[in-house]
Structures are given as structure tokens and as C-alpha cells.
N, C-alpha and C. Protein backbone atom coordinates (compact mmCIF):
# COMPACT_ATOMS: atom_id res chain seq x y z
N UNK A 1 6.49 -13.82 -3.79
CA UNK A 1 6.87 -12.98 -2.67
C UNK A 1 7.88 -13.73 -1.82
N UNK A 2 8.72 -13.04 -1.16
CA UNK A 2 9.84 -13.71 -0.42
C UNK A 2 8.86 -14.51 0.79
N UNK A 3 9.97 -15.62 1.24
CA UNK A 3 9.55 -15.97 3.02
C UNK A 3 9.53 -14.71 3.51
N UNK A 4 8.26 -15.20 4.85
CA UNK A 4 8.23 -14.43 5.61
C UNK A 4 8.90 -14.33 6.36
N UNK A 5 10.30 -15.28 6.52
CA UNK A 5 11.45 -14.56 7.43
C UNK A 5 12.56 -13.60 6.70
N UNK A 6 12.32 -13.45 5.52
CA UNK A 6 12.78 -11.92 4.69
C UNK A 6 12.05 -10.65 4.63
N UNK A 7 10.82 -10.89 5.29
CA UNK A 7 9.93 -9.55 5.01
C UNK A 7 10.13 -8.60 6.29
N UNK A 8 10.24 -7.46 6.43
CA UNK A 8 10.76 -6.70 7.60
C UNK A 8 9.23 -5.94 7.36
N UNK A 9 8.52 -5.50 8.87
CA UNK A 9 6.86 -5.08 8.77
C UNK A 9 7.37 -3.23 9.42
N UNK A 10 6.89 -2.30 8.33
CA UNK A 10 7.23 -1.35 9.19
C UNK A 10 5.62 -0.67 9.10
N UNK A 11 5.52 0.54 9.81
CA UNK A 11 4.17 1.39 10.25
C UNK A 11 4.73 2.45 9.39
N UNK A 12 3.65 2.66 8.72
CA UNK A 12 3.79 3.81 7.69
C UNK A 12 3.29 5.28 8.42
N UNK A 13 4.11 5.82 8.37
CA UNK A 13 4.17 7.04 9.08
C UNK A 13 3.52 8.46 7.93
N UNK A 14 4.27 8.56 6.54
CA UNK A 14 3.33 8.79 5.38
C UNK A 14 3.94 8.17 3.98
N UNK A 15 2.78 8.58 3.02
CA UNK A 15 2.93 8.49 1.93
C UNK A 15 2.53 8.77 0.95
N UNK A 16 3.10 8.82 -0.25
CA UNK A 16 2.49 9.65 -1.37
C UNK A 16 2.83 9.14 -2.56
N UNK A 17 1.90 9.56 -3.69
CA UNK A 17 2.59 8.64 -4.95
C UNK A 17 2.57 10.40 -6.21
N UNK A 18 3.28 9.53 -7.01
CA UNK A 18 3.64 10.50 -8.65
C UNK A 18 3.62 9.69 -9.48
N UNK A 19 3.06 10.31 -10.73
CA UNK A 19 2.89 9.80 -11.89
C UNK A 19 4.63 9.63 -12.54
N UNK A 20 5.41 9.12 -12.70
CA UNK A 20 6.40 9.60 -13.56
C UNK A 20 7.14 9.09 -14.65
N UNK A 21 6.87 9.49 -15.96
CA UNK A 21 7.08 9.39 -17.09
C UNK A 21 6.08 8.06 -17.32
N UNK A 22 6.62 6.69 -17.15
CA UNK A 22 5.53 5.70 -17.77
C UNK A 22 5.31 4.38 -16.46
N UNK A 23 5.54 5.02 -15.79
CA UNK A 23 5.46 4.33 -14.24
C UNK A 23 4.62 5.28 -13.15
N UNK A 24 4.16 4.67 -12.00
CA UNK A 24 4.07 5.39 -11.13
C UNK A 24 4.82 5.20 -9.32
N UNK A 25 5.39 5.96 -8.74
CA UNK A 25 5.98 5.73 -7.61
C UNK A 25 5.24 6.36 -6.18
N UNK A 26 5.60 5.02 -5.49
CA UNK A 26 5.01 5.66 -4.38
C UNK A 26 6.06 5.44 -3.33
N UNK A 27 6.26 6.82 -2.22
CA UNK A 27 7.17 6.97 -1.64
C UNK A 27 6.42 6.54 0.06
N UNK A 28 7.54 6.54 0.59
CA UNK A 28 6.91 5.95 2.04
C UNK A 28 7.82 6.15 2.86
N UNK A 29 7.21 6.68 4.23
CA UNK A 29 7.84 6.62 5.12
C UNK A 29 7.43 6.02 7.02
N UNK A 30 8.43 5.43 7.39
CA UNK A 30 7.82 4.73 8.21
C UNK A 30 8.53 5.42 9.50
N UNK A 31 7.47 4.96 10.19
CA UNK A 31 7.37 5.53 12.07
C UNK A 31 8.94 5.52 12.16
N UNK A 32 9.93 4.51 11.74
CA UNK A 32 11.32 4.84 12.78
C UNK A 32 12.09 5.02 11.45
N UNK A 33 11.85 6.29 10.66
CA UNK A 33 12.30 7.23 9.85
C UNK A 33 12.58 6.58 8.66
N UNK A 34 12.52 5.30 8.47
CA UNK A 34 13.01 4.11 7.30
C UNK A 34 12.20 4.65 6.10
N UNK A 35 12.91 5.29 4.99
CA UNK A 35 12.02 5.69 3.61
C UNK A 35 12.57 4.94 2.78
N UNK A 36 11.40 4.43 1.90
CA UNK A 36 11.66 3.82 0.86
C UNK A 36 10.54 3.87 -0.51
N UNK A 37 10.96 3.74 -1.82
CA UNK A 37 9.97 4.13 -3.03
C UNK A 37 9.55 2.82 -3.50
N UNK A 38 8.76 2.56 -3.71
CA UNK A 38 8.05 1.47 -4.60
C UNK A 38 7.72 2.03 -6.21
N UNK A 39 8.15 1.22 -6.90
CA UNK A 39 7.89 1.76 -8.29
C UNK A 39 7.54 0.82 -9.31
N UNK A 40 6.17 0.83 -10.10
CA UNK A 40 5.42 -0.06 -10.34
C UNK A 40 4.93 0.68 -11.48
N UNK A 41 4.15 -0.05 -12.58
CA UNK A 41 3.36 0.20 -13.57
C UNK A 41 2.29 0.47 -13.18
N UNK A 42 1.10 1.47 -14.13
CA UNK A 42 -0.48 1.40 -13.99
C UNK A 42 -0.97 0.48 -13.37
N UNK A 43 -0.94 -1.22 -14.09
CA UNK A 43 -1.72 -1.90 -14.33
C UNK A 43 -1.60 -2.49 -12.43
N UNK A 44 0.02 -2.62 -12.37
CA UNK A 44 0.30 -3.15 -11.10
C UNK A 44 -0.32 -2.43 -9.81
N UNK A 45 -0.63 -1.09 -9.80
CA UNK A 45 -0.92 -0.58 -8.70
C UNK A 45 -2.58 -0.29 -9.03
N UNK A 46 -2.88 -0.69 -10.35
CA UNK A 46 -4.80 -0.55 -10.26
C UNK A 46 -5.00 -2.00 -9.39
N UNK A 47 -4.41 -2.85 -9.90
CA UNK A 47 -4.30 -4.48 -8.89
C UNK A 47 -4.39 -4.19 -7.38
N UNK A 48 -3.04 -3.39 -6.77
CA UNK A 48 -2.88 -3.37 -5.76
C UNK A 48 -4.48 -2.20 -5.16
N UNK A 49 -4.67 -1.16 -5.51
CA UNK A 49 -5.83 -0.62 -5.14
C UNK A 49 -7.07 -1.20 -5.17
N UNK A 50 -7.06 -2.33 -5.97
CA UNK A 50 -8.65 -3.05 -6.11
C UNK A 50 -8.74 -3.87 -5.28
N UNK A 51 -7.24 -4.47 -4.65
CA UNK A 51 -7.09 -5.37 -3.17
C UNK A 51 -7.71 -4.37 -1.93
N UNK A 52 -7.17 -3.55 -1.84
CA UNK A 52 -7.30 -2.35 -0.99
C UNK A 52 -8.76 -2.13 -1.06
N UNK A 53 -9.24 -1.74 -1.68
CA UNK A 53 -10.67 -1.21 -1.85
C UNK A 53 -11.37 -2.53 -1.07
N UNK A 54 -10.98 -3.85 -1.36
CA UNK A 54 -11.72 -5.25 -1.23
C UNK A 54 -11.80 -4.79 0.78
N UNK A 55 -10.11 -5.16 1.02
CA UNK A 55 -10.27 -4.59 2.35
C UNK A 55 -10.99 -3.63 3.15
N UNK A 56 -11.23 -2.39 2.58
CA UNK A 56 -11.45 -1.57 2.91
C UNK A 56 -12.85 -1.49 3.45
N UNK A 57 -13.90 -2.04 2.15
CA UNK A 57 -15.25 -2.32 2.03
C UNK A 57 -15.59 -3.58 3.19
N UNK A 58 -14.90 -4.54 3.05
CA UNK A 58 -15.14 -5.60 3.93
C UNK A 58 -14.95 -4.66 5.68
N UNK A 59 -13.95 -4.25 5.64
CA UNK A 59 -13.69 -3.24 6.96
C UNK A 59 -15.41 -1.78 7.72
N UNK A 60 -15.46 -1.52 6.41
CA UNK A 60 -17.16 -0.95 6.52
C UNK A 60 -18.21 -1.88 6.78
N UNK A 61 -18.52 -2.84 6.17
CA UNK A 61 -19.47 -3.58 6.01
C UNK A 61 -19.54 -4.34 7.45
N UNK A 62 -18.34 -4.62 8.30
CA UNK A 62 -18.01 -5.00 9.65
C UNK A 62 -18.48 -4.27 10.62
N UNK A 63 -18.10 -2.92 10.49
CA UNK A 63 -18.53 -1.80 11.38
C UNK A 63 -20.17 -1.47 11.13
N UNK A 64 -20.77 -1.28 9.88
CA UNK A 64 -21.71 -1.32 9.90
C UNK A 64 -22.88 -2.70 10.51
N UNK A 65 -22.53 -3.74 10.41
CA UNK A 65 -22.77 -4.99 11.12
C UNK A 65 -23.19 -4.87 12.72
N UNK A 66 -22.08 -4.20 13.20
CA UNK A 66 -21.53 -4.28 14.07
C UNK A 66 -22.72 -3.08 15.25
N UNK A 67 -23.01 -2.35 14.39
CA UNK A 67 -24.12 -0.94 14.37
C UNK A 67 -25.76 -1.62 15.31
């Protein structure tokens, strides 16, 4: 991954993904209108969702704690 003085952080305003042909893309758009597509294989974005899920669960398990 680049330095983090190359990475620009935007707020995702929405997004959506498509299957297409032997890839899948996901489109995005951020709070100060900046759109851009990410386009990745299966395998790469089951990776990226199983990170996500990790977060996600740890994010429940906090709140429930927290109860």
C-alpha cells in the first residue's frame, strides 16, 4: 500500500458493487461528490469482506460489553 502521505481519506456518501464478466466492481461515492470504481477479483473482495466482518463483529461485541 502506498505512504500514508499518498492516501487521500474521503466519507463515502454511497456505494454499490456488480458482478461483471470475471471481476467484480464496486463504485463509490464520496460526501464532496469525488466518484471512483474499485475493481477487483472474487477472491480479493471475499478477503476484503472477511476483514470487514472481523470489524464489524468486534464493533458488536463492544456495544454489547458495553450493555
Amino acid at each position: 500500500m502506498a505512504d500514508k502521505a499518498d492516501v487521500t481519506t474521503y466519507t463515502v456518501k454511497q456505494a454499490m458493487a456488480a458482478r461483471i464478466d470475471d471481476h467484480i466492481e464496486i463504485a463509490v461515492e464520496a460526501e464532496d461528490g469525488t466518484k471512483l470504481k474499485l475493481k477487483g477479483t472474487p477472491d480479493q473482495l471475499d478477503a476484503l469482506v472477511g476483514d470487514l466482518e472481523l470489524i464489524l463483529d468486534g464493533d458488536d461485541a463492544a456495544a454489547d460489553a458495553a450493555e
